[in-house]
N, C-alpha and C. Protein backbone atom coordinates (compact mmCIF):
# COMPACT_ATOMS: atom_id res chain seq x y z
N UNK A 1 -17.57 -20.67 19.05
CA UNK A 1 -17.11 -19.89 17.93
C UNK A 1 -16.76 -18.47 18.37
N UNK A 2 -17.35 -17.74 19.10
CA UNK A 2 -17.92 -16.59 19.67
C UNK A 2 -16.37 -16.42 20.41
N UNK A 3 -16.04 -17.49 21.37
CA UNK A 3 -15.19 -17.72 22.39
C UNK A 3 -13.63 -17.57 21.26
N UNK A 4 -13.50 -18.60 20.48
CA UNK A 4 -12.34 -18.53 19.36
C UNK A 4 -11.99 -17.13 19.00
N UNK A 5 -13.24 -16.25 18.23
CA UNK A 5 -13.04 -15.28 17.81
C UNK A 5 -12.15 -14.00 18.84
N UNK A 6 -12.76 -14.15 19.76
CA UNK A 6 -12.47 -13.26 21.35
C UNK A 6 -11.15 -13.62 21.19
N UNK A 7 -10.48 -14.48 21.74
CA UNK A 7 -8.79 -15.20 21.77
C UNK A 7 -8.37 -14.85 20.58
N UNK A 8 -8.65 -14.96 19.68
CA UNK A 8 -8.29 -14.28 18.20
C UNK A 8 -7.74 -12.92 18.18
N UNK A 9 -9.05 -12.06 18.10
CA UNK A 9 -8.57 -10.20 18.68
C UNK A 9 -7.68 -10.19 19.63
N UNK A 10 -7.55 -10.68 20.77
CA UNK A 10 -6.41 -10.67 21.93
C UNK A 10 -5.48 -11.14 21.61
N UNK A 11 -5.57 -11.80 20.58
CA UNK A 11 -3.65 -12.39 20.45
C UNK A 11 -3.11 -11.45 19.39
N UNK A 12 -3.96 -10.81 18.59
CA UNK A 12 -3.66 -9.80 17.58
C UNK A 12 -3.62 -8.49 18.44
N UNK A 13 -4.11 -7.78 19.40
CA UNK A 13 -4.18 -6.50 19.85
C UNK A 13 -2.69 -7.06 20.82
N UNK A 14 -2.50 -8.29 21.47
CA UNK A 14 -1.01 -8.22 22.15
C UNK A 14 0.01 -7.86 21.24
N UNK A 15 -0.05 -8.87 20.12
CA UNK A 15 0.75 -8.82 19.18
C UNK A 15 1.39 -7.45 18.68
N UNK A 16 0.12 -6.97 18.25
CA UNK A 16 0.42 -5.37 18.24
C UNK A 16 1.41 -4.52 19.00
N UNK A 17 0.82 -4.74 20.50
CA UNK A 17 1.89 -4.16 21.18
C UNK A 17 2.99 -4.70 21.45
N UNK A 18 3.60 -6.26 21.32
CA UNK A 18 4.44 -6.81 21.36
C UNK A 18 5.64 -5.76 20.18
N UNK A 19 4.53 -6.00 18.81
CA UNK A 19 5.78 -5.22 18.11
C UNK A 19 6.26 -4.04 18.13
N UNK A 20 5.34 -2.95 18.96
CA UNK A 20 5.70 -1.88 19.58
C UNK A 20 7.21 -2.27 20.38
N UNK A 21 6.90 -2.88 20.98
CA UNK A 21 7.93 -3.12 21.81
C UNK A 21 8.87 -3.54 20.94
N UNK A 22 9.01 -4.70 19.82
CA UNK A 22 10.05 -5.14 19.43
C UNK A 22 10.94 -4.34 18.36
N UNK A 23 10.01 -3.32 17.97
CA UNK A 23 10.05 -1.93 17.13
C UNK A 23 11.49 -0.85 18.04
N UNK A 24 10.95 -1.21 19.00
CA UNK A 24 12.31 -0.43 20.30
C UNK A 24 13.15 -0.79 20.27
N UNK A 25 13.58 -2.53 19.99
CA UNK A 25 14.60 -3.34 20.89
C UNK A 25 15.44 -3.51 19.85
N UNK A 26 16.83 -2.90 20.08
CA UNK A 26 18.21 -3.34 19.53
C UNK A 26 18.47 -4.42 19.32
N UNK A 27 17.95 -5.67 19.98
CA UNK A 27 18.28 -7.24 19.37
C UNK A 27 17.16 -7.28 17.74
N UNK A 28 16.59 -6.47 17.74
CA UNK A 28 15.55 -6.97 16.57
C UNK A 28 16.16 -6.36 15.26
N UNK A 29 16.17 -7.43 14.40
CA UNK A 29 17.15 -7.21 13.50
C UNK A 29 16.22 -6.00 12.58
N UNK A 30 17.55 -5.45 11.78
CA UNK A 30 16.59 -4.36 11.32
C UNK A 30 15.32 -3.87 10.41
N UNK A 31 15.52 -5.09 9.58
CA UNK A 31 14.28 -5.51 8.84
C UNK A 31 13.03 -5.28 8.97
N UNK A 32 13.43 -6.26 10.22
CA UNK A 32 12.23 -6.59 11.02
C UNK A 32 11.61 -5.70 11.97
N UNK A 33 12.91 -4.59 12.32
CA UNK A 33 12.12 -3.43 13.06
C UNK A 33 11.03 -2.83 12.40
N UNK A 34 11.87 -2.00 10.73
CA UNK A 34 11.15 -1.37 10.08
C UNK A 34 9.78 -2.00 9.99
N UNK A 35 9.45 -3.21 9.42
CA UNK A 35 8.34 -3.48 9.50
C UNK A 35 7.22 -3.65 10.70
N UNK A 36 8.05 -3.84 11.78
CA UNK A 36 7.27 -3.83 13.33
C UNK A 36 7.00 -2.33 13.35
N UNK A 37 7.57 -1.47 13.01
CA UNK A 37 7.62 -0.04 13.62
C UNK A 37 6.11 0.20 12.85
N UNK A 38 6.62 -0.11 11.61
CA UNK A 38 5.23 0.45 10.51
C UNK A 38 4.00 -0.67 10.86
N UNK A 39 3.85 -1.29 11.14
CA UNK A 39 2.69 -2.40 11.41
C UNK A 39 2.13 -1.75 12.76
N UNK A 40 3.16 -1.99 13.63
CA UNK A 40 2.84 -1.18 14.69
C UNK A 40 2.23 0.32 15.19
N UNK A 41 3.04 1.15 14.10
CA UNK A 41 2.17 2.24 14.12
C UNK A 41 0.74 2.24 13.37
N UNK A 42 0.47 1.61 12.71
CA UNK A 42 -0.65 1.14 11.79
C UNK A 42 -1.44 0.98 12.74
N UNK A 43 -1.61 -0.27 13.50
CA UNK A 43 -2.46 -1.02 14.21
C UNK A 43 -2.79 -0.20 15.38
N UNK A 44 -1.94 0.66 15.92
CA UNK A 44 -2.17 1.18 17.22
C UNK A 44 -2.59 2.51 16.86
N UNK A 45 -3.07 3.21 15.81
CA UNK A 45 -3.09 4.40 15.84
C UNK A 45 -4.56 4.82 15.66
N UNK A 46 -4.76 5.53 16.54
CA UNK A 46 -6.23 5.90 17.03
C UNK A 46 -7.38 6.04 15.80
N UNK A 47 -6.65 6.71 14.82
CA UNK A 47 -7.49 6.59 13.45
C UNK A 47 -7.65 5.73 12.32
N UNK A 48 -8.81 4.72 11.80
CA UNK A 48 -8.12 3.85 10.78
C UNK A 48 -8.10 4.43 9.39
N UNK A 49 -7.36 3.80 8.53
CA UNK A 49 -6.85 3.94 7.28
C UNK A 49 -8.51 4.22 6.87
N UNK A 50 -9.50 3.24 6.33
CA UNK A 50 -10.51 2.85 5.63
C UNK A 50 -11.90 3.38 7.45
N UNK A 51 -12.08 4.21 7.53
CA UNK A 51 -13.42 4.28 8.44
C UNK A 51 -14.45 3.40 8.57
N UNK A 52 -14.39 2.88 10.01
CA UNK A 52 -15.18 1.89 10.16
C UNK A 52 -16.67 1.84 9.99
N UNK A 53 -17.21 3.18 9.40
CA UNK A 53 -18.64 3.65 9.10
C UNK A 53 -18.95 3.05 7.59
N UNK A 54 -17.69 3.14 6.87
CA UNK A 54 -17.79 2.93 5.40
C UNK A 54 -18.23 1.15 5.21
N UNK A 55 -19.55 1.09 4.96
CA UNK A 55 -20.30 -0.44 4.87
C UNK A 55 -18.70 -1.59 3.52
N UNK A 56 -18.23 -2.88 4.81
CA UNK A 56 -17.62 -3.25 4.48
C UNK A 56 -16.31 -3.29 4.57
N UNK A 57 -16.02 -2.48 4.06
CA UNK A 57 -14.23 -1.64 3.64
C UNK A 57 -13.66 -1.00 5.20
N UNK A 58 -14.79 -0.86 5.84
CA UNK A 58 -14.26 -0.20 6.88
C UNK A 58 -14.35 -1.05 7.76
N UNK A 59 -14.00 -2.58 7.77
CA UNK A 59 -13.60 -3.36 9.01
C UNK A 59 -12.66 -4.29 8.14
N UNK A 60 -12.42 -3.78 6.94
CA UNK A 60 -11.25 -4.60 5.80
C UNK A 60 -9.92 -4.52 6.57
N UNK A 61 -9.56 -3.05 7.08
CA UNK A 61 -8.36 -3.12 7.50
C UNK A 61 -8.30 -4.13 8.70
N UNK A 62 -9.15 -3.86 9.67
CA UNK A 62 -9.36 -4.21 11.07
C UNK A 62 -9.38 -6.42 10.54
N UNK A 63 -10.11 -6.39 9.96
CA UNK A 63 -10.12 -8.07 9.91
C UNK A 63 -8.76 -8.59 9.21
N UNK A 64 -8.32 -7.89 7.85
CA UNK A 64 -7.27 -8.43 7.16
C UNK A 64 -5.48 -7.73 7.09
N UNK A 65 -5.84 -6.06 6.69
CA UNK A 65 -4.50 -5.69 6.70
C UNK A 65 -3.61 -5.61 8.32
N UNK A 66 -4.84 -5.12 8.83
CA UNK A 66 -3.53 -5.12 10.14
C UNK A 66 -3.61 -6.84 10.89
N UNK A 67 -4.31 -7.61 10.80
CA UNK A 67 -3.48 -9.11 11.25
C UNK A 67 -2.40 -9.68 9.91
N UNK A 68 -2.31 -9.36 8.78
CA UNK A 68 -1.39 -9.75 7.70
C UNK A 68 -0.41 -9.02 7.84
N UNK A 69 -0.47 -8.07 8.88
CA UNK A 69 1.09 -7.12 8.67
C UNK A 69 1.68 -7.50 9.63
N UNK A 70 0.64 -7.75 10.99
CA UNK A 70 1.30 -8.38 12.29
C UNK A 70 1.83 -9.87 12.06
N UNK A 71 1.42 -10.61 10.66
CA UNK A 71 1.60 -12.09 10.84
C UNK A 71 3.01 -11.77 10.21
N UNK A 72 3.52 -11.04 8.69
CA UNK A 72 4.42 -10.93 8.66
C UNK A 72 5.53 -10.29 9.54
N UNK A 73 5.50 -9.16 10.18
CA UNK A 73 6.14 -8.63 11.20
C UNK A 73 6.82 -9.69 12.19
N UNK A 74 5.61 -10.83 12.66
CA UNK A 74 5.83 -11.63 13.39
C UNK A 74 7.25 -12.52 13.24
N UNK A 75 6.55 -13.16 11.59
CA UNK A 75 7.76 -13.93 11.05
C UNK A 75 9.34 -13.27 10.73
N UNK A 76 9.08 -12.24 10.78
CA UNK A 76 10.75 -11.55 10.44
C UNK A 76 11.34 -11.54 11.82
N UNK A 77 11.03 -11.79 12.90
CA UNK A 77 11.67 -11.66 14.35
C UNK A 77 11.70 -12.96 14.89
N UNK A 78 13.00 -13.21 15.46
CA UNK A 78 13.12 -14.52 16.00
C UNK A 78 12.63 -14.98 16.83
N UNK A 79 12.02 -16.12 17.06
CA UNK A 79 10.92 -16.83 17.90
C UNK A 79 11.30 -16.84 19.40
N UNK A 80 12.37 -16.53 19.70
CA UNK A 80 13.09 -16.75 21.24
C UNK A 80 12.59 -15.05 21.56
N UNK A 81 12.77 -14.17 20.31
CA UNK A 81 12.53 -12.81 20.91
C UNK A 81 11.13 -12.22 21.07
N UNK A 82 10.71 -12.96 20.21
CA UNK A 82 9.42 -12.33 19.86
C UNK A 82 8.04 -13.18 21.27
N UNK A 83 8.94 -14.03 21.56
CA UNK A 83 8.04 -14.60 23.05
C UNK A 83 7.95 -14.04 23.76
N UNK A 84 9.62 -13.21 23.62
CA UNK A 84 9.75 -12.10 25.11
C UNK A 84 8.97 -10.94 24.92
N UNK A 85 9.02 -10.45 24.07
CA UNK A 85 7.90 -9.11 23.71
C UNK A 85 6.39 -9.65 23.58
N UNK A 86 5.98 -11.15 23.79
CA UNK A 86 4.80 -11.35 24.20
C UNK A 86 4.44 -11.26 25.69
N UNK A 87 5.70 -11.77 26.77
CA UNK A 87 5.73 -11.83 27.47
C UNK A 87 5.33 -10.24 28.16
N UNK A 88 5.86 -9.19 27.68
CA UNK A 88 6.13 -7.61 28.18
C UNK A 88 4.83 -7.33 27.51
N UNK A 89 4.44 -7.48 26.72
CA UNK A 89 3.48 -7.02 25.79
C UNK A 89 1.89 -7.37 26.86
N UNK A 90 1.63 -8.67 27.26
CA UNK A 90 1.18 -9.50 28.18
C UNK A 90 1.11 -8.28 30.02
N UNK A 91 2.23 -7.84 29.81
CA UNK A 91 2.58 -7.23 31.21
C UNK A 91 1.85 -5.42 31.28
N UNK A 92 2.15 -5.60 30.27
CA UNK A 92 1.70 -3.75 30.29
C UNK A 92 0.36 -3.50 30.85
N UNK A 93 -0.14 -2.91 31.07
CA UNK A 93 -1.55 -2.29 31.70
C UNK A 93 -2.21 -1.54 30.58
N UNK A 94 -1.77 -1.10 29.99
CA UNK A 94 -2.19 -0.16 28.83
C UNK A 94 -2.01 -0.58 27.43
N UNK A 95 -2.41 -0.33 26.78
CA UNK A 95 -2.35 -0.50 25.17
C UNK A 95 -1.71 1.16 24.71
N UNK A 96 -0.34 1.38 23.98
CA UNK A 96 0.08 2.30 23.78
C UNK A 96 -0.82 3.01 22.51
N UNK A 97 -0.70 4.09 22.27
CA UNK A 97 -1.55 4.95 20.71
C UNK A 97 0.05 5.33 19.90
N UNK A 98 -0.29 5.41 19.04
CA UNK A 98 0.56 5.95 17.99
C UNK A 98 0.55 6.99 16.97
N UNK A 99 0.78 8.12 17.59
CA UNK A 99 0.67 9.53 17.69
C UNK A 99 1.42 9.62 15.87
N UNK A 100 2.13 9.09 15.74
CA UNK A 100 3.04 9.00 14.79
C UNK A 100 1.96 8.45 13.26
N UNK A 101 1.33 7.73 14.26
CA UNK A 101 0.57 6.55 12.73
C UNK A 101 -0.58 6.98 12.72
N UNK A 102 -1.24 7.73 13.38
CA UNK A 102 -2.93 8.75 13.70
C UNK A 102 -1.55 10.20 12.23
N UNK A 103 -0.92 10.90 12.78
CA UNK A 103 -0.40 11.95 11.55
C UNK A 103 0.15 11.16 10.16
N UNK A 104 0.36 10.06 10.16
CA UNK A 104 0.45 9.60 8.78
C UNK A 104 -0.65 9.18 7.81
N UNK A 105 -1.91 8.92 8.57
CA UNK A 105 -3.41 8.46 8.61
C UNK A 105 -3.95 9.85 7.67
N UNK A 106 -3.55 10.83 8.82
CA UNK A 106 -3.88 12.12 8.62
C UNK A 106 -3.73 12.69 7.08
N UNK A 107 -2.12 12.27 6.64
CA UNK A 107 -1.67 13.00 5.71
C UNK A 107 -2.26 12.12 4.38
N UNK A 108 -2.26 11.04 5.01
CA UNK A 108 -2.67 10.31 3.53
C UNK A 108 -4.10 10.83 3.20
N UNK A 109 -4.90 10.76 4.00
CA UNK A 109 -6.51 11.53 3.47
C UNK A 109 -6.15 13.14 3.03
N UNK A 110 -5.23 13.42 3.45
CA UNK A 110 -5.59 14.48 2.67
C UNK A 110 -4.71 15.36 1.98
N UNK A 111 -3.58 13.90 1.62
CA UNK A 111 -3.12 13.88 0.33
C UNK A 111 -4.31 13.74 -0.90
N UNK A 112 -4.75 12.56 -0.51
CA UNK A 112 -6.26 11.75 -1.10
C UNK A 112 -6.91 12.72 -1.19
N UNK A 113 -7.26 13.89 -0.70
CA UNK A 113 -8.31 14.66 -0.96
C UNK A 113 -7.99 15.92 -1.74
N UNK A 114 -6.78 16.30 -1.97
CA UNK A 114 -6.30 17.02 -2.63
C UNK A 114 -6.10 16.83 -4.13
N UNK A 115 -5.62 15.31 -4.09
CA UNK A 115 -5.57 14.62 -5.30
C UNK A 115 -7.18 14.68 -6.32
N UNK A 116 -8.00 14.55 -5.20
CA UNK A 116 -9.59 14.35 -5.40
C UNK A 116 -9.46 16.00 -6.26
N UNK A 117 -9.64 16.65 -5.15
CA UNK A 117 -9.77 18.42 -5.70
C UNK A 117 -8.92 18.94 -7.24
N UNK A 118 -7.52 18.14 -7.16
CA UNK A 118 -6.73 18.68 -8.36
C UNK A 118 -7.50 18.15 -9.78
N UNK A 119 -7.95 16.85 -9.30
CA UNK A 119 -8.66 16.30 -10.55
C UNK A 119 -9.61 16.77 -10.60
N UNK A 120 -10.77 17.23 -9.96
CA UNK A 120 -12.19 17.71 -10.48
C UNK A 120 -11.66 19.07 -10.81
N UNK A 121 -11.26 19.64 -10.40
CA UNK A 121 -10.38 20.96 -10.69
C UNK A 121 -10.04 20.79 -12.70
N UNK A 122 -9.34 20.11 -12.51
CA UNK A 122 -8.80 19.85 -14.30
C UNK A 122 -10.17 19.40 -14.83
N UNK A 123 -11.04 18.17 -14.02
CA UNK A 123 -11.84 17.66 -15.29
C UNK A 123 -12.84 19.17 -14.97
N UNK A 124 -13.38 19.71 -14.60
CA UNK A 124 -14.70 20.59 -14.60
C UNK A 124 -14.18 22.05 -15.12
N UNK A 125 -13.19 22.21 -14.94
CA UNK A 125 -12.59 23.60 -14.76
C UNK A 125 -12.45 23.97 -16.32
């Protein structure tokens, strides 16, 4: 079981970077970029959405949203291409970060926290 699970995370953390890659590539139709680009920056970006401290919620993203974004991402790219960006994906030495999707992470908390402040602001004030 233990063993399944392991092969599981690894085909999702390639995947990831596969769509990094397929996020780059001019054969990938455009659709399907946008959504690789955004899945991709999602999954690879050093900070998560939901904190993995927060009991529960904070391995929600990690177990469900980012393999449901990579499964769709997957399906919008054609199966001949998307082998090859397993193939490269497979090759890399590194796992890339996404500098891009860590400042969108960023802005949303504290959009979220502003939102938080404007409202206690109105209700207490």
């Amino acid at each position: 079981m233990l063993k399944r699970i392991t092969q599981w995370a690894g085909r999702v953390k390639r995947d990831a970077v596969a769509l990094w890659i397929a996020a780059r590539d001019p054969r990938t139709p455009l659709i399907a970029k946008a959504v690789a680009a955004a899945v991709a920056a999602y999954a690879l970006s050093p900070i998560d959405l939901i904190p993995d401290f927060i009991p529960v919620l904070g391995y929600l993203d990690d177990l469900l949203i980012g393999p449901a974004g990579i499964a769709l991402a997957v399906r919008l790219i054609p199966a001949e291409l998307m082998s090859e960006f397993r193939r490269q994906a497979d090759e890399r030495a590194g796992r890339p970060r996404s500098a891009v999707g860590a400042a969108i992470i960023v802005l949303i908390w504290l959009l979220g926290l502003a939102a938080l402040g404007f409202w206690a602001f109105q209700r207490f004030h």
